[in-house]
N, C-alpha and C. Protein backbone atom coordinates (compact mmCIF):
# COMPACT_ATOMS: atom_id res chain seq x y z
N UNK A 1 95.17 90.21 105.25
CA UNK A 1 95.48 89.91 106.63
C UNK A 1 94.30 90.34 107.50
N UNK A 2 94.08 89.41 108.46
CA UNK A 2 92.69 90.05 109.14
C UNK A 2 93.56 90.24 110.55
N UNK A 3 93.03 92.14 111.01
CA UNK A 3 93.95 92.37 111.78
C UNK A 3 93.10 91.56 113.29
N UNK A 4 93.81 91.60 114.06
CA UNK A 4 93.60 91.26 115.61
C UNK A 4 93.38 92.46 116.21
N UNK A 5 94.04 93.54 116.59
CA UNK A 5 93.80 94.65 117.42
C UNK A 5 92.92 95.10 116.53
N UNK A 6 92.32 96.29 117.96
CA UNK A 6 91.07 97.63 117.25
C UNK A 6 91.36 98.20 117.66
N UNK A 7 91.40 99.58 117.20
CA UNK A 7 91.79 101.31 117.79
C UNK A 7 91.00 101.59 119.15
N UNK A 8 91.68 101.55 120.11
CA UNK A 8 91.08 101.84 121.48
C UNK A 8 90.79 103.66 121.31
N UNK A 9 91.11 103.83 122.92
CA UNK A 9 90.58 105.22 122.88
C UNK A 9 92.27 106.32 122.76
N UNK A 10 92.32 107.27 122.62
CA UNK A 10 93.05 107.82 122.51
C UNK A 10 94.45 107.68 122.19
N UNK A 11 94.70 106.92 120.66
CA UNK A 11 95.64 106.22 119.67
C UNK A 11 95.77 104.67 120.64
N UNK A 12 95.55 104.11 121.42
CA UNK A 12 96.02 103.12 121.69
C UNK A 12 95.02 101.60 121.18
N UNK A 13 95.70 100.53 121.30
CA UNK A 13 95.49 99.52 120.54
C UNK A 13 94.61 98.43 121.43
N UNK A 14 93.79 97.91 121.21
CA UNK A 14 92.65 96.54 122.15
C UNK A 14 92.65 95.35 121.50
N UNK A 15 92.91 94.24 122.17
CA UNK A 15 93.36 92.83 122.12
C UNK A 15 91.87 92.50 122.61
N UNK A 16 91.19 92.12 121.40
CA UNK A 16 89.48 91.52 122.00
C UNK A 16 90.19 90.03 122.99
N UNK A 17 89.46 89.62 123.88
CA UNK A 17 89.29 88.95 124.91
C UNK A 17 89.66 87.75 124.19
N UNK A 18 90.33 86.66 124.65
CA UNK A 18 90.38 85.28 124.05
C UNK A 18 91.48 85.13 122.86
N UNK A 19 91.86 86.55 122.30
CA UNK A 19 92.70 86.47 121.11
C UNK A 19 94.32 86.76 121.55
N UNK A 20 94.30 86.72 122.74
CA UNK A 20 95.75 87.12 123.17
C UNK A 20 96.92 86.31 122.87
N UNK A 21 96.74 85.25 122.54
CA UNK A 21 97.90 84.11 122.35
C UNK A 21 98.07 84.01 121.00
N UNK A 22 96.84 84.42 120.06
CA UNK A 22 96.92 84.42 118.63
C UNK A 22 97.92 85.80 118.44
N UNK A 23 97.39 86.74 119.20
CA UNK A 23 98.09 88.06 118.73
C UNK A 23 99.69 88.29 119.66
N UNK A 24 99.67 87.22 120.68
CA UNK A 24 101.23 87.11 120.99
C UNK A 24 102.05 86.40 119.93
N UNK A 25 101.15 85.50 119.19
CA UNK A 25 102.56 84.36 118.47
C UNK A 25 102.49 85.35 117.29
N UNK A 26 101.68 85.84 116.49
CA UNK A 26 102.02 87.37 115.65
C UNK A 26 102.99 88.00 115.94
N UNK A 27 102.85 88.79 117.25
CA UNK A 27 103.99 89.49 117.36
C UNK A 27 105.41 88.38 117.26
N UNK A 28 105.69 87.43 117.64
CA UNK A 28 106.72 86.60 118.35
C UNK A 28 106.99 86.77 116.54
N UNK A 29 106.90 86.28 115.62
CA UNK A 29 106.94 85.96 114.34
C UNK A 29 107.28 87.13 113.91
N UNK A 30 106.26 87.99 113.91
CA UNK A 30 107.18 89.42 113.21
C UNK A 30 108.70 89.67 114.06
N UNK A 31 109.02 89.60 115.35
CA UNK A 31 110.07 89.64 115.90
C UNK A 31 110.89 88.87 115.14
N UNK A 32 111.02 88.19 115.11
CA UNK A 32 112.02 86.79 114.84
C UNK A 32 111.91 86.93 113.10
N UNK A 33 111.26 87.51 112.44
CA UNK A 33 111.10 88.38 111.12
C UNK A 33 112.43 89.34 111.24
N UNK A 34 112.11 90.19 112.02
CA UNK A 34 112.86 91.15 111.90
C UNK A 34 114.44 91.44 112.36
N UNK A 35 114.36 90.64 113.60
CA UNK A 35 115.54 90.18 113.82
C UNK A 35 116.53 88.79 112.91
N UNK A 36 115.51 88.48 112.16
CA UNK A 36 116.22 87.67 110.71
C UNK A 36 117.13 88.58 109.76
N UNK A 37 115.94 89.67 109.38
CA UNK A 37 116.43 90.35 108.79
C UNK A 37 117.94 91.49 109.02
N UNK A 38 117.87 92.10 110.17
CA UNK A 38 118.82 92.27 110.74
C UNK A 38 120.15 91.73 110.58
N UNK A 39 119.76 90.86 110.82
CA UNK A 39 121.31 89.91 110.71
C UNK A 39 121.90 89.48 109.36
N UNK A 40 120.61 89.48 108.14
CA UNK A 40 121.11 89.32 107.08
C UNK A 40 121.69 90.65 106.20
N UNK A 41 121.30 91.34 107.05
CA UNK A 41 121.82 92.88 106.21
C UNK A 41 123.28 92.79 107.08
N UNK A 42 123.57 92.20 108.39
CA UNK A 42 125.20 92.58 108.58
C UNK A 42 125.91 91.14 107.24
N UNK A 43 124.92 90.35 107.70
CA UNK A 43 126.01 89.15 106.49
C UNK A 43 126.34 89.60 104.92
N UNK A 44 125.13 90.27 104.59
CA UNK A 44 125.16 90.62 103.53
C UNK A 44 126.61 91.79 103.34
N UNK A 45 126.51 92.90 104.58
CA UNK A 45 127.50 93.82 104.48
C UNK A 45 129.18 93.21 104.57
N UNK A 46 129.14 92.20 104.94
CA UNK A 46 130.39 91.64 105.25
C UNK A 46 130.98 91.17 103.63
N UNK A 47 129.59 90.18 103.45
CA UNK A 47 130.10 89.84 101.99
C UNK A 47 130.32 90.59 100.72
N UNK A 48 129.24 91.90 100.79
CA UNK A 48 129.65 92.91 100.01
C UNK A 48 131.34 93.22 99.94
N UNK A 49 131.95 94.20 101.60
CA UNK A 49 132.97 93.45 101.66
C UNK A 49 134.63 93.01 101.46
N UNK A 50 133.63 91.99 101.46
CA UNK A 50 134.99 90.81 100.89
C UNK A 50 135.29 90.94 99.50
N UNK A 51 134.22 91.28 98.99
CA UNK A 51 134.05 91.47 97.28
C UNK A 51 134.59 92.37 96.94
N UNK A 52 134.28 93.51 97.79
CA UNK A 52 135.20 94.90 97.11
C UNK A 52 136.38 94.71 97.63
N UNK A 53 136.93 94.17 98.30
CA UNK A 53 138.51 93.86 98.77
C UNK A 53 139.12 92.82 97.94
N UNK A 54 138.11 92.50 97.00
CA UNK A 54 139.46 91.63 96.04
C UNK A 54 138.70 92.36 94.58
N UNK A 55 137.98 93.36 94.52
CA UNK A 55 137.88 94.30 93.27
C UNK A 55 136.72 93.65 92.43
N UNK A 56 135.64 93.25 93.06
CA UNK A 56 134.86 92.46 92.43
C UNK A 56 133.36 93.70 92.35
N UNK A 57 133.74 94.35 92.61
CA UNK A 57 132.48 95.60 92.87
C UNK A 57 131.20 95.19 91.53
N UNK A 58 131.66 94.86 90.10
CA UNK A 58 131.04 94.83 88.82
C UNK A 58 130.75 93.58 88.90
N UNK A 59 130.71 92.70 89.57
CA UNK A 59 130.12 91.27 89.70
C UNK A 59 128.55 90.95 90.24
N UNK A 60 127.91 89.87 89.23
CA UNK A 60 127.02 89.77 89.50
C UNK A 60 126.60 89.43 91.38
N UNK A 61 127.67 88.52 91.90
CA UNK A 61 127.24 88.37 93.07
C UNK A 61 127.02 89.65 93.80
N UNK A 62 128.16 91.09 93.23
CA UNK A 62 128.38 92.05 94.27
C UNK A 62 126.99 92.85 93.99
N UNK A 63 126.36 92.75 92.81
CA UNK A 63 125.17 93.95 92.72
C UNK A 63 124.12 92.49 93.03
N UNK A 64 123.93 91.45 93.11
CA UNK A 64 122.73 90.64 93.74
C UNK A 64 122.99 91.40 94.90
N UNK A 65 123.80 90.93 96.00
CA UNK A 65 123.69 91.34 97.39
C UNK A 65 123.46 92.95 97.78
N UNK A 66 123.71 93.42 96.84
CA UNK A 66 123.67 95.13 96.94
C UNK A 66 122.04 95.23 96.84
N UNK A 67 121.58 94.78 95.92
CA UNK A 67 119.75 94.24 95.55
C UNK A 67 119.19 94.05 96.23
N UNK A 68 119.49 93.02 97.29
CA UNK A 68 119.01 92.23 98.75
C UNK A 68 119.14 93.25 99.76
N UNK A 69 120.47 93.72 99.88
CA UNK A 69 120.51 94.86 101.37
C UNK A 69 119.50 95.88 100.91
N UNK A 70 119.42 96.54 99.95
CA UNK A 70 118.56 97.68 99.13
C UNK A 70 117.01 97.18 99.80
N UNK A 71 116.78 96.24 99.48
CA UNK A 71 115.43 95.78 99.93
C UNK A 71 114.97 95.59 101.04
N UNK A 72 115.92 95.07 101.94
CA UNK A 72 115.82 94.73 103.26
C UNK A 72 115.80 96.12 103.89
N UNK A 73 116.40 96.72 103.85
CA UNK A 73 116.97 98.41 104.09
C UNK A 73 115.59 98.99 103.53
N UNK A 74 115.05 98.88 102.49
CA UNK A 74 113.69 99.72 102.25
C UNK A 74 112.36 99.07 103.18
N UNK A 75 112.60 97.85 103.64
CA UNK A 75 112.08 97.47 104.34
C UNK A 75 111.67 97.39 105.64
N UNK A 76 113.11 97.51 106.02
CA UNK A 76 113.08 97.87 107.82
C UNK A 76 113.05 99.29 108.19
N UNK A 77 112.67 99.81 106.87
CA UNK A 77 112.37 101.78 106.74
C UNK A 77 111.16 102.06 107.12
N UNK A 78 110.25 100.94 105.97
CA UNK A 78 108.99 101.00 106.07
C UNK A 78 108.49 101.09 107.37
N UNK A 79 109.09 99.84 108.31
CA UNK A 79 108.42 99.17 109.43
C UNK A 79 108.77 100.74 110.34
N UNK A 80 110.13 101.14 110.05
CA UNK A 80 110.58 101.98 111.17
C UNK A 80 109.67 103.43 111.19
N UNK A 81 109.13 103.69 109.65
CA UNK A 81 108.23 104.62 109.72
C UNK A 81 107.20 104.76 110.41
N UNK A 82 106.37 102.98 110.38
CA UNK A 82 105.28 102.75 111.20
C UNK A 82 105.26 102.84 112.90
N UNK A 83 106.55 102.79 113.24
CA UNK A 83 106.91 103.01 114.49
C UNK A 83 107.11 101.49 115.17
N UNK A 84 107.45 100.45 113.69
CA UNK A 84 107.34 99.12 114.31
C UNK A 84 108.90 98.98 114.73
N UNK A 85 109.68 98.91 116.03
CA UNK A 85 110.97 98.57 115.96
C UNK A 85 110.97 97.24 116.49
C-alpha cells in the first residue's frame, strides 16, 4: 500500500497538497469497511443465536459463523488498537 499521509510535527498526520480527494475516498472506503463489518458481527450474533436455541451449537454452520465473528472481532481489535475507530 503506498501510504498518502506523512508524519507531521508533533504525532500529527500531513495530506501533501493535491492528494486530498484520493485520501478522502480512502478514508470513505475504510469507513464503509468497517461499518460493513459491524453489522456482520450483529448478523452473525443473531444467527449464532438461533442455532443455539434449537441445540445446534456442534454444527458445522454454528462453528463457521463462530470462525467469521472470531475474525472480524480480531479484526476490529487490531484497528481499535491502532486508534482507528
Amino acid at each position: 500500500m503506498n501510504r498518502i499521509t506523512q508524519p507531521g510535527p508533533q504525532g500529527t498526520w500531513v495530506i501533501p497538497e493535491g492528494r486530498e480527494m484520493e485520501a478522502a475516498q480512502r478514508l470513505a472506503a475504510f469507513e464503509t469497511a468497517r461499518q460493513r463489518l459491524t453489522e456482520r458481527q450483529w448478523e452473525l450474533a443473531g444467527r449464532m443465536e438461533e442455532l443455539k436455541a434449537q441445540g445446534k451449537q456442534k454444527t458445522a454452520q454454528f462453528r463457521e459463523a463462530f470462525g467469521e465473528k472470531l475474525t472480524i472481532q480480531n479484526l476490529l481489535q487490531l484497528w481499535e488498537t491502532y486508534g482507528v475507530r
